[in-house]
PDB file of N, CA and C in Angstrom:
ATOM      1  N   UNK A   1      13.883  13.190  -3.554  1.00  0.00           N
ATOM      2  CA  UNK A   1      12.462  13.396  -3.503  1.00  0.00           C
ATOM      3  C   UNK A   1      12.197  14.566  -2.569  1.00  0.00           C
ATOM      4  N   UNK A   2      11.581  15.324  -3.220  1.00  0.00           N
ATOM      5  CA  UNK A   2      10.673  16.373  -1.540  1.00  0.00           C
ATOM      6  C   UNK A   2       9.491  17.048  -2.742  1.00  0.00           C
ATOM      7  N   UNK A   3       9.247  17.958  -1.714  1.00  0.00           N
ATOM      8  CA  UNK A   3       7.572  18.100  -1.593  1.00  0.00           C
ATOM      9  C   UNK A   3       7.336  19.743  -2.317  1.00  0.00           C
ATOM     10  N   UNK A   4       6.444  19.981  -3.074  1.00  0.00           N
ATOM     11  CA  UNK A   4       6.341  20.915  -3.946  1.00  0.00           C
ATOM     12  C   UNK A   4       4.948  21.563  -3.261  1.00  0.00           C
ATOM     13  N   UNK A   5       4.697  22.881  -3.597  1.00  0.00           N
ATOM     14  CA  UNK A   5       3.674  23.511  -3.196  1.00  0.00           C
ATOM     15  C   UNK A   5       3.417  24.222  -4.042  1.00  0.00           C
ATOM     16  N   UNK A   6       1.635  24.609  -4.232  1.00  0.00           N
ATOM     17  CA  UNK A   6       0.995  25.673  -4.756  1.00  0.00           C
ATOM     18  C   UNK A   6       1.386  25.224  -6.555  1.00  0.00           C
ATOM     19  N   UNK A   7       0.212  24.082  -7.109  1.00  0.00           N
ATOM     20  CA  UNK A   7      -0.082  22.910  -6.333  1.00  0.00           C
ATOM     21  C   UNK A   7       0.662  22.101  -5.512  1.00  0.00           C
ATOM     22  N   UNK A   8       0.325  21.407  -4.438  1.00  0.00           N
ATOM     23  CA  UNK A   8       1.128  20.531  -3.556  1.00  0.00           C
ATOM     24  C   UNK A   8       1.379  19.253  -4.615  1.00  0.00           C
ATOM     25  N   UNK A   9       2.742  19.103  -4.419  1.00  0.00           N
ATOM     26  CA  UNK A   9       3.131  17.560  -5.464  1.00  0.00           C
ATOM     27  C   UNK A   9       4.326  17.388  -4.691  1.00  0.00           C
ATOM     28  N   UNK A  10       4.502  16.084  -5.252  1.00  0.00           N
ATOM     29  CA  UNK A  10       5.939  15.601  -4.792  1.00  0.00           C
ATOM     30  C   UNK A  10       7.139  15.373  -6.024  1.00  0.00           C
ATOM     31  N   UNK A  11       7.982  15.796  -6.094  1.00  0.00           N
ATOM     32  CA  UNK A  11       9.199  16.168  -7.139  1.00  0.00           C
ATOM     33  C   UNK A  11      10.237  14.899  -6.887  1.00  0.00           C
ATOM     34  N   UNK A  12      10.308  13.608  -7.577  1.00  0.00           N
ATOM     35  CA  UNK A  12      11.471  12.549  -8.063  1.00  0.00           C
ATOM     36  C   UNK A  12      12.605  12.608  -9.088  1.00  0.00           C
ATOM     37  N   UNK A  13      13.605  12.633  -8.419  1.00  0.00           N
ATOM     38  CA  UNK A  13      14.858  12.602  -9.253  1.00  0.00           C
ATOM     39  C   UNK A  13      15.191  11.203  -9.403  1.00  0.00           C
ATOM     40  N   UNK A  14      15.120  10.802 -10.747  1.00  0.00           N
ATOM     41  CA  UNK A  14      15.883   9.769 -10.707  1.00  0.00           C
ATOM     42  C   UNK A  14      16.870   9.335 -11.320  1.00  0.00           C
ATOM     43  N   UNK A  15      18.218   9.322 -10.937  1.00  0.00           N
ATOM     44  CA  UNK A  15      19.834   9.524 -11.485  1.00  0.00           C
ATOM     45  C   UNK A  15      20.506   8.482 -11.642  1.00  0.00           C
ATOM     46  N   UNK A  16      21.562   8.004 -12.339  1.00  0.00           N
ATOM     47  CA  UNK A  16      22.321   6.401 -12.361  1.00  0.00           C
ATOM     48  C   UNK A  16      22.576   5.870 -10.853  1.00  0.00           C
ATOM     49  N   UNK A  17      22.847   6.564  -9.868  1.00  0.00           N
ATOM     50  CA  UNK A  17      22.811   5.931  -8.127  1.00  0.00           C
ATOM     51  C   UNK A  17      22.245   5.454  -7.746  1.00  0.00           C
ATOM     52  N   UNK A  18      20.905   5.890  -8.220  1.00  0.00           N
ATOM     53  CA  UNK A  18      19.381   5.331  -8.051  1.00  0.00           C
ATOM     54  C   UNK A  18      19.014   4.006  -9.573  1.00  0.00           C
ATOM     55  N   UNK A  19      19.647   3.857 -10.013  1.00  0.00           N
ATOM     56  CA  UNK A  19      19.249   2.615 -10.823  1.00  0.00           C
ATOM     57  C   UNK A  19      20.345   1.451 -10.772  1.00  0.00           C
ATOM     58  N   UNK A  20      21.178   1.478  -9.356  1.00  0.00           N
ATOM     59  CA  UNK A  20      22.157   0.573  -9.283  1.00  0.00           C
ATOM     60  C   UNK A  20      21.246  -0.507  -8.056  1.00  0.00           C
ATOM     61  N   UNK A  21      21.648  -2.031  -8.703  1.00  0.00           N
ATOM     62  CA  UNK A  21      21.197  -2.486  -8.014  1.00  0.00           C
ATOM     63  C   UNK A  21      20.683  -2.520  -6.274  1.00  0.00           C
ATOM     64  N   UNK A  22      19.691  -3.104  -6.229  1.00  0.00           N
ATOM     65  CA  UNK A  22      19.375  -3.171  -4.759  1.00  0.00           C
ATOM     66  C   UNK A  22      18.885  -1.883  -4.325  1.00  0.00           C
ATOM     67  N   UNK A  23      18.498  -0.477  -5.108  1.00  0.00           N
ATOM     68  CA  UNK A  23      18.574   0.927  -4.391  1.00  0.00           C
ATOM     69  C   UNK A  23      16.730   0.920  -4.075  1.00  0.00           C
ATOM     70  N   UNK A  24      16.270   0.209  -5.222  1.00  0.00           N
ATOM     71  CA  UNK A  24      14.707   0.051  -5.642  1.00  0.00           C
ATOM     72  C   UNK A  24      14.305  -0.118  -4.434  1.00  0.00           C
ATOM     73  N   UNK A  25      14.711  -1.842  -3.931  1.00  0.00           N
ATOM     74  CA  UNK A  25      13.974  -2.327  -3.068  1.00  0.00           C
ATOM     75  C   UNK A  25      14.853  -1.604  -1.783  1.00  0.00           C
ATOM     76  N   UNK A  26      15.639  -0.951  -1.440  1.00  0.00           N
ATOM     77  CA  UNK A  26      15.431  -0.472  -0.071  1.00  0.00           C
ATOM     78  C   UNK A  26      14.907   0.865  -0.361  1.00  0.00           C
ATOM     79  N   UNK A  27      14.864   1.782  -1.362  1.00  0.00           N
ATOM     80  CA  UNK A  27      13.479   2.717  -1.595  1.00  0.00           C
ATOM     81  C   UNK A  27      12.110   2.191  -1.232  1.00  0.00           C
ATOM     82  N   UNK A  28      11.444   0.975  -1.548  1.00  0.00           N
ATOM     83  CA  UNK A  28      10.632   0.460  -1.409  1.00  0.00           C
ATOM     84  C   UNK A  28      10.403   0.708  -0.028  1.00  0.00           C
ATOM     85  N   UNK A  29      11.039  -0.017   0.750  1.00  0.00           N
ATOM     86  CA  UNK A  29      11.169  -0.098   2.128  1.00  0.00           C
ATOM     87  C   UNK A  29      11.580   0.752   2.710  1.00  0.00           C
ATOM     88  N   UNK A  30      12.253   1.890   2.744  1.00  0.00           N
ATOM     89  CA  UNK A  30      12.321   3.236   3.426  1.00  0.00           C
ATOM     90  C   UNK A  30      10.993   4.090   3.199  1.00  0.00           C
ATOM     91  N   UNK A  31      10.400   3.940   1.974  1.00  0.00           N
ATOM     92  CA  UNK A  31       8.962   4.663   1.868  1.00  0.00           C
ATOM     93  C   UNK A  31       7.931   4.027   2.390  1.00  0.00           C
ATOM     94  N   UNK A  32       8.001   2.928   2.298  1.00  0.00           N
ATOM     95  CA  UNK A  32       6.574   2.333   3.385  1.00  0.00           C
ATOM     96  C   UNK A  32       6.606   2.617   4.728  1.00  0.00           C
ATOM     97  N   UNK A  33       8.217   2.608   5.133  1.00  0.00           N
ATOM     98  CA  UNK A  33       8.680   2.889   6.952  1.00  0.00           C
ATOM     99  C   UNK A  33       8.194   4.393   7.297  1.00  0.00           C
ATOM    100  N   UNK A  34       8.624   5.492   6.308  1.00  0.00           N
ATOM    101  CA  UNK A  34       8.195   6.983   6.224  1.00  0.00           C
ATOM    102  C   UNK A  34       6.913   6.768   6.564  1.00  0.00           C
ATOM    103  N   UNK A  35       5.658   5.914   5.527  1.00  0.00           N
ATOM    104  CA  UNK A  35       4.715   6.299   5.383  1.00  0.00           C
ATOM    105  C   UNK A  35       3.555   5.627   6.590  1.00  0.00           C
ATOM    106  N   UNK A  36       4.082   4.721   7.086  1.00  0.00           N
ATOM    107  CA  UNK A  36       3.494   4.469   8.542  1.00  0.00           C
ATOM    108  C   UNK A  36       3.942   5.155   9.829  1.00  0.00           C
ATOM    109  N   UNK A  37       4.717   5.669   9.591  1.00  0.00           N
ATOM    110  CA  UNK A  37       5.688   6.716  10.549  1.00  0.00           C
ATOM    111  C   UNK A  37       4.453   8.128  10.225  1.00  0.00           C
ATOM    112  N   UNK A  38       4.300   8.536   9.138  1.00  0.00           N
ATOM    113  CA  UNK A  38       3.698   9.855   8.936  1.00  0.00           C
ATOM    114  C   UNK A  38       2.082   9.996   9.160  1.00  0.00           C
ATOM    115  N   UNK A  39       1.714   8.954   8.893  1.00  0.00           N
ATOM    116  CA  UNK A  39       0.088   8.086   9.344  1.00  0.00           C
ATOM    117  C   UNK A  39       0.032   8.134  10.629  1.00  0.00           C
ATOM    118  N   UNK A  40       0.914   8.139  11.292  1.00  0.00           N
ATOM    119  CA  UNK A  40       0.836   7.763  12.484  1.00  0.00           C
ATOM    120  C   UNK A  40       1.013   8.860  13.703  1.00  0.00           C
ATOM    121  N   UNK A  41       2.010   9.662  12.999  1.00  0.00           N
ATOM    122  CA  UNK A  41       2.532  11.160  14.074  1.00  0.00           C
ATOM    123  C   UNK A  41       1.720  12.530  13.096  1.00  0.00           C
ATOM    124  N   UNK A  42       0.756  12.948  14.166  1.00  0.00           N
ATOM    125  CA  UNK A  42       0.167  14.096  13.115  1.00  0.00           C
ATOM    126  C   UNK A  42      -0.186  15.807  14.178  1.00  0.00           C
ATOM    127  N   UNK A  43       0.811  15.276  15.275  1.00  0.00           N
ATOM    128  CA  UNK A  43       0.692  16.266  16.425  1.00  0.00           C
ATOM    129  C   UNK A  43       2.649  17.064  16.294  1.00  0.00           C
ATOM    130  N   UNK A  44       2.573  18.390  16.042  1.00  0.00           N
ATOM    131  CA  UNK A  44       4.206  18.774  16.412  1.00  0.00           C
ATOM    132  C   UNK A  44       5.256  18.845  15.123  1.00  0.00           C
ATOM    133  N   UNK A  45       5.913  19.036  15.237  1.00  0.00           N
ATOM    134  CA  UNK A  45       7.011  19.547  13.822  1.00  0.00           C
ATOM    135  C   UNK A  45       7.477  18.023  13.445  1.00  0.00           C
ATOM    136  N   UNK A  46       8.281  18.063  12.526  1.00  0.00           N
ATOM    137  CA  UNK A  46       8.946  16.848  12.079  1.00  0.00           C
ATOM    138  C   UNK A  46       9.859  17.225  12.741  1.00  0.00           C
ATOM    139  N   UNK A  47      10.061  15.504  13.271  1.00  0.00           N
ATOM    140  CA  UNK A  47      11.311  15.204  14.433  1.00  0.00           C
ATOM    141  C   UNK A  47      12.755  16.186  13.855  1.00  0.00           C
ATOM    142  N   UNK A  48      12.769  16.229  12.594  1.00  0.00           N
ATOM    143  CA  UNK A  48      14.326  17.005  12.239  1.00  0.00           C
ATOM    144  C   UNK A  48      14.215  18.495  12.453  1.00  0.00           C
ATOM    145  N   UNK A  49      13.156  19.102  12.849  1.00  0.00           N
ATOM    146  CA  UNK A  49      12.840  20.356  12.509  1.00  0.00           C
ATOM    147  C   UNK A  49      12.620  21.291  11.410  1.00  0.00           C
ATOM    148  N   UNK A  50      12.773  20.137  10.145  1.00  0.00           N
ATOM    149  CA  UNK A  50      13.132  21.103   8.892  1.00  0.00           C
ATOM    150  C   UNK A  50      11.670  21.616   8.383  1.00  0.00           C
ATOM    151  N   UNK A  51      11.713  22.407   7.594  1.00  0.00           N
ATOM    152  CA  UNK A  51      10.416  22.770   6.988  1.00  0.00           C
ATOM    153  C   UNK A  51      10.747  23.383   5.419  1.00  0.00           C
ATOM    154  N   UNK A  52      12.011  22.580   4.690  1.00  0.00           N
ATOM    155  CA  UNK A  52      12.497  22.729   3.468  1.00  0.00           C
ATOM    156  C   UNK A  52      10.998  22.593   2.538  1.00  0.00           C
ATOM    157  N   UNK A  53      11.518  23.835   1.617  1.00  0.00           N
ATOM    158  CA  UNK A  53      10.326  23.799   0.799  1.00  0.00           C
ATOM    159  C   UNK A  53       9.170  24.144   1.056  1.00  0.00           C
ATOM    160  N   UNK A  54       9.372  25.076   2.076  1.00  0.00           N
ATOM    161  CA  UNK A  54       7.787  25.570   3.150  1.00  0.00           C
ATOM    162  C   UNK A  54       8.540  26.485   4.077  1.00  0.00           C
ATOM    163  N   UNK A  55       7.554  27.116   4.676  1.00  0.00           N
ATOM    164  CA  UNK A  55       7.388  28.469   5.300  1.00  0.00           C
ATOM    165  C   UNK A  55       6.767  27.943   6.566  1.00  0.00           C
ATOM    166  N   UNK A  56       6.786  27.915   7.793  1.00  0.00           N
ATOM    167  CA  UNK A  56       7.000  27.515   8.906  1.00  0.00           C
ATOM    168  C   UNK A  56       5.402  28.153   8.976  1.00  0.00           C
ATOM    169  N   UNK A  57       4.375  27.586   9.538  1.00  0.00           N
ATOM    170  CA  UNK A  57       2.958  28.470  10.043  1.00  0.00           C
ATOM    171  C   UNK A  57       2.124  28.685   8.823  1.00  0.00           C
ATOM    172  N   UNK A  58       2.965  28.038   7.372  1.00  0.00           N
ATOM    173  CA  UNK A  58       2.491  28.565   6.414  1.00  0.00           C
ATOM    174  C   UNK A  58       2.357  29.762   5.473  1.00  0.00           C
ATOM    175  N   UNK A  59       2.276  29.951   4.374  1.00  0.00           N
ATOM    176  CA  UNK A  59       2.132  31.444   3.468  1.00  0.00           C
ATOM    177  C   UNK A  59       1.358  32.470   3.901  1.00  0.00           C
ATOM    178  N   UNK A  60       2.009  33.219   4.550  1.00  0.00           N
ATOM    179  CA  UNK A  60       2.047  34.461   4.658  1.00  0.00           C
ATOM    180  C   UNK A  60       2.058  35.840   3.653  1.00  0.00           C
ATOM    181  N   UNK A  61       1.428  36.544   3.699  1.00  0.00           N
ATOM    182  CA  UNK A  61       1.803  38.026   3.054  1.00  0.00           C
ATOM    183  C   UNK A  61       3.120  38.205   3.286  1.00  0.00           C
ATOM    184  N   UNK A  62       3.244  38.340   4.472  1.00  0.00           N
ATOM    185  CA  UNK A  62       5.072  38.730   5.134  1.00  0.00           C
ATOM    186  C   UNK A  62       5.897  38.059   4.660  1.00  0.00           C
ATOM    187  N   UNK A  63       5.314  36.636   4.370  1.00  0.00           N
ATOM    188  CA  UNK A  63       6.580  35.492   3.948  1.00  0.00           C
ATOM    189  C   UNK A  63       6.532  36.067   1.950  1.00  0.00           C
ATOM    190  N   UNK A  64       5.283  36.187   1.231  1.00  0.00           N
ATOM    191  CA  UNK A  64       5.427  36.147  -0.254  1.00  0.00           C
ATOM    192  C   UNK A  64       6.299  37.079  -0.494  1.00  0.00           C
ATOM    193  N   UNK A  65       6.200  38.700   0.433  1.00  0.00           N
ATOM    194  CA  UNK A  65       7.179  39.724   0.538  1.00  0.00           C
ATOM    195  C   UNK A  65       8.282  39.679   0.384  1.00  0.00           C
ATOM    196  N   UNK A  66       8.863  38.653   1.818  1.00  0.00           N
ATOM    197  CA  UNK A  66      10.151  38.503   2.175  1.00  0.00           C
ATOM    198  C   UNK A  66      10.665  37.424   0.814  1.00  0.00           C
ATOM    199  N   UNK A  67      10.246  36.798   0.254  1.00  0.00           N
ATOM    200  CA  UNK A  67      10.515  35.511  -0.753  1.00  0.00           C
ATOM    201  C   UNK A  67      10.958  36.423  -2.242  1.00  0.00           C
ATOM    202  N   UNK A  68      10.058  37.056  -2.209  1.00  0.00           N
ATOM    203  CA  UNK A  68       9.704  38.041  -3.437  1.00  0.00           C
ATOM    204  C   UNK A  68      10.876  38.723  -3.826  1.00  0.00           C
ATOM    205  N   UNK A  69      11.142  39.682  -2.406  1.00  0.00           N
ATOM    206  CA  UNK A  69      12.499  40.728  -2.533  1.00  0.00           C
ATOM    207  C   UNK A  69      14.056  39.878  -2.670  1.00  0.00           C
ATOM    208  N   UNK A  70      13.906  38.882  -2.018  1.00  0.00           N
ATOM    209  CA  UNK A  70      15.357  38.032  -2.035  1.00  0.00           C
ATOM    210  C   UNK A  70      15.465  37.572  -2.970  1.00  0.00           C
ATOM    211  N   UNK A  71      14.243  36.708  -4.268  1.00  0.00           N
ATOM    212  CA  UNK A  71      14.225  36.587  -5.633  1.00  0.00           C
ATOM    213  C   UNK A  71      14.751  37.213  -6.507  1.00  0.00           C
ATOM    214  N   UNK A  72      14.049  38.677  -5.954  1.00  0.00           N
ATOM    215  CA  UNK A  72      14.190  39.744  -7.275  1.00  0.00           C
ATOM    216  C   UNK A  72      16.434  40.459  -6.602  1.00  0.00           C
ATOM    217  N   UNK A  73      16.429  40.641  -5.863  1.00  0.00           N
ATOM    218  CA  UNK A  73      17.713  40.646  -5.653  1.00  0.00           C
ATOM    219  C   UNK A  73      18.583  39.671  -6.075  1.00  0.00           C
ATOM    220  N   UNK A  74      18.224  38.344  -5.331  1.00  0.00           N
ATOM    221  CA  UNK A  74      19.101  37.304  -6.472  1.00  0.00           C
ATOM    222  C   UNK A  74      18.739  37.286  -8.272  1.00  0.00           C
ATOM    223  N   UNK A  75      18.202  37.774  -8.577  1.00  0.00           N
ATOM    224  CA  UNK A  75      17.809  37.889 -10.067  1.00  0.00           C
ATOM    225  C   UNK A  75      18.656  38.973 -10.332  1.00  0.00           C
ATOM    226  N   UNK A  76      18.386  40.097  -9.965  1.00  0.00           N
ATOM    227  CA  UNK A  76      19.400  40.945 -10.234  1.00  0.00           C
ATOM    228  C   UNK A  76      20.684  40.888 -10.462  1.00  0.00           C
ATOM    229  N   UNK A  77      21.275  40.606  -9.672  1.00  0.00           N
ATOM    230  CA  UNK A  77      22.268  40.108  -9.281  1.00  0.00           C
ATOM    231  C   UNK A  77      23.299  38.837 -10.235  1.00  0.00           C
ATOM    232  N   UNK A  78      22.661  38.560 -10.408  1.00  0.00           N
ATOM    233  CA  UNK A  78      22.721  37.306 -12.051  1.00  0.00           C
ATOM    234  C   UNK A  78      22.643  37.923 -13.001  1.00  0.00           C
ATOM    235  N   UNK A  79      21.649  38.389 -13.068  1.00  0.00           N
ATOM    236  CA  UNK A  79      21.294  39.658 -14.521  1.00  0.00           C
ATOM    237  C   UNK A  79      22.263  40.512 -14.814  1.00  0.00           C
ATOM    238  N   UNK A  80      23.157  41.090 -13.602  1.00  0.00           N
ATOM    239  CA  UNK A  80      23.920  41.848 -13.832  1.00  0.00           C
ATOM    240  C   UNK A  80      25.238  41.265 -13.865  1.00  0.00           C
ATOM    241  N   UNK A  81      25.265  40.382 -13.711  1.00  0.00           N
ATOM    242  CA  UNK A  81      26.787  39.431 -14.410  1.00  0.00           C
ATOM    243  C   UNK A  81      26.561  39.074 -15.866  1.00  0.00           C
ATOM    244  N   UNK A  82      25.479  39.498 -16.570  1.00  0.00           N
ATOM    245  CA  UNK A  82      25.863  38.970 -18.306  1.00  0.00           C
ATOM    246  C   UNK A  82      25.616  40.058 -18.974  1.00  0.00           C
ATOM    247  N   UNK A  83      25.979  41.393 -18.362  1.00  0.00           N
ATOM    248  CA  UNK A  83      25.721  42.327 -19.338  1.00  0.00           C
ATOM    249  C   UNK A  83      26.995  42.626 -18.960  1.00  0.00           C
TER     250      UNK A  83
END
């Protein structure tokens, strides 16, 4: 699971690991624990520091730039392995 932007959504995979018994109900219960945990802390970064799937301060010009050129280089770059 993680978190999608521009629209903001949330993205679920769900794979045979995840349909073996017992995975449901401690999903169940790891997402309710998250979600009183996140209700609750709304000051400061997430305790892990990560900001996967996001741009730290938010979208920036500087950041669409910097996102943009490393795209189009990794595109390239691919592109030019099938010709």
């Amino acid at each position: 699971m993680n978190g999608q932007q521009y629209p903001d959504a949330i993205h679920m995979a769900v794979t045979r690991p995840q349909s073996q018994e017992g995975v449901v109900e401690r999903f169940t219960t790891d997402l309710a624990d998250a979600v009183d945990y996140a209700a609750g802390e709304h000051d400061g970064p997430p305790k892990s520091g990560a900001i996967y799937g996001g741009v730290a301060g938010g979208m920036t010009d500087e950041a669409d730039e910097f996102i943009r050129a490393i795209m189009a280089d990794m595109m390239d770059k691919h592109q030019g392995l099938l010709l």
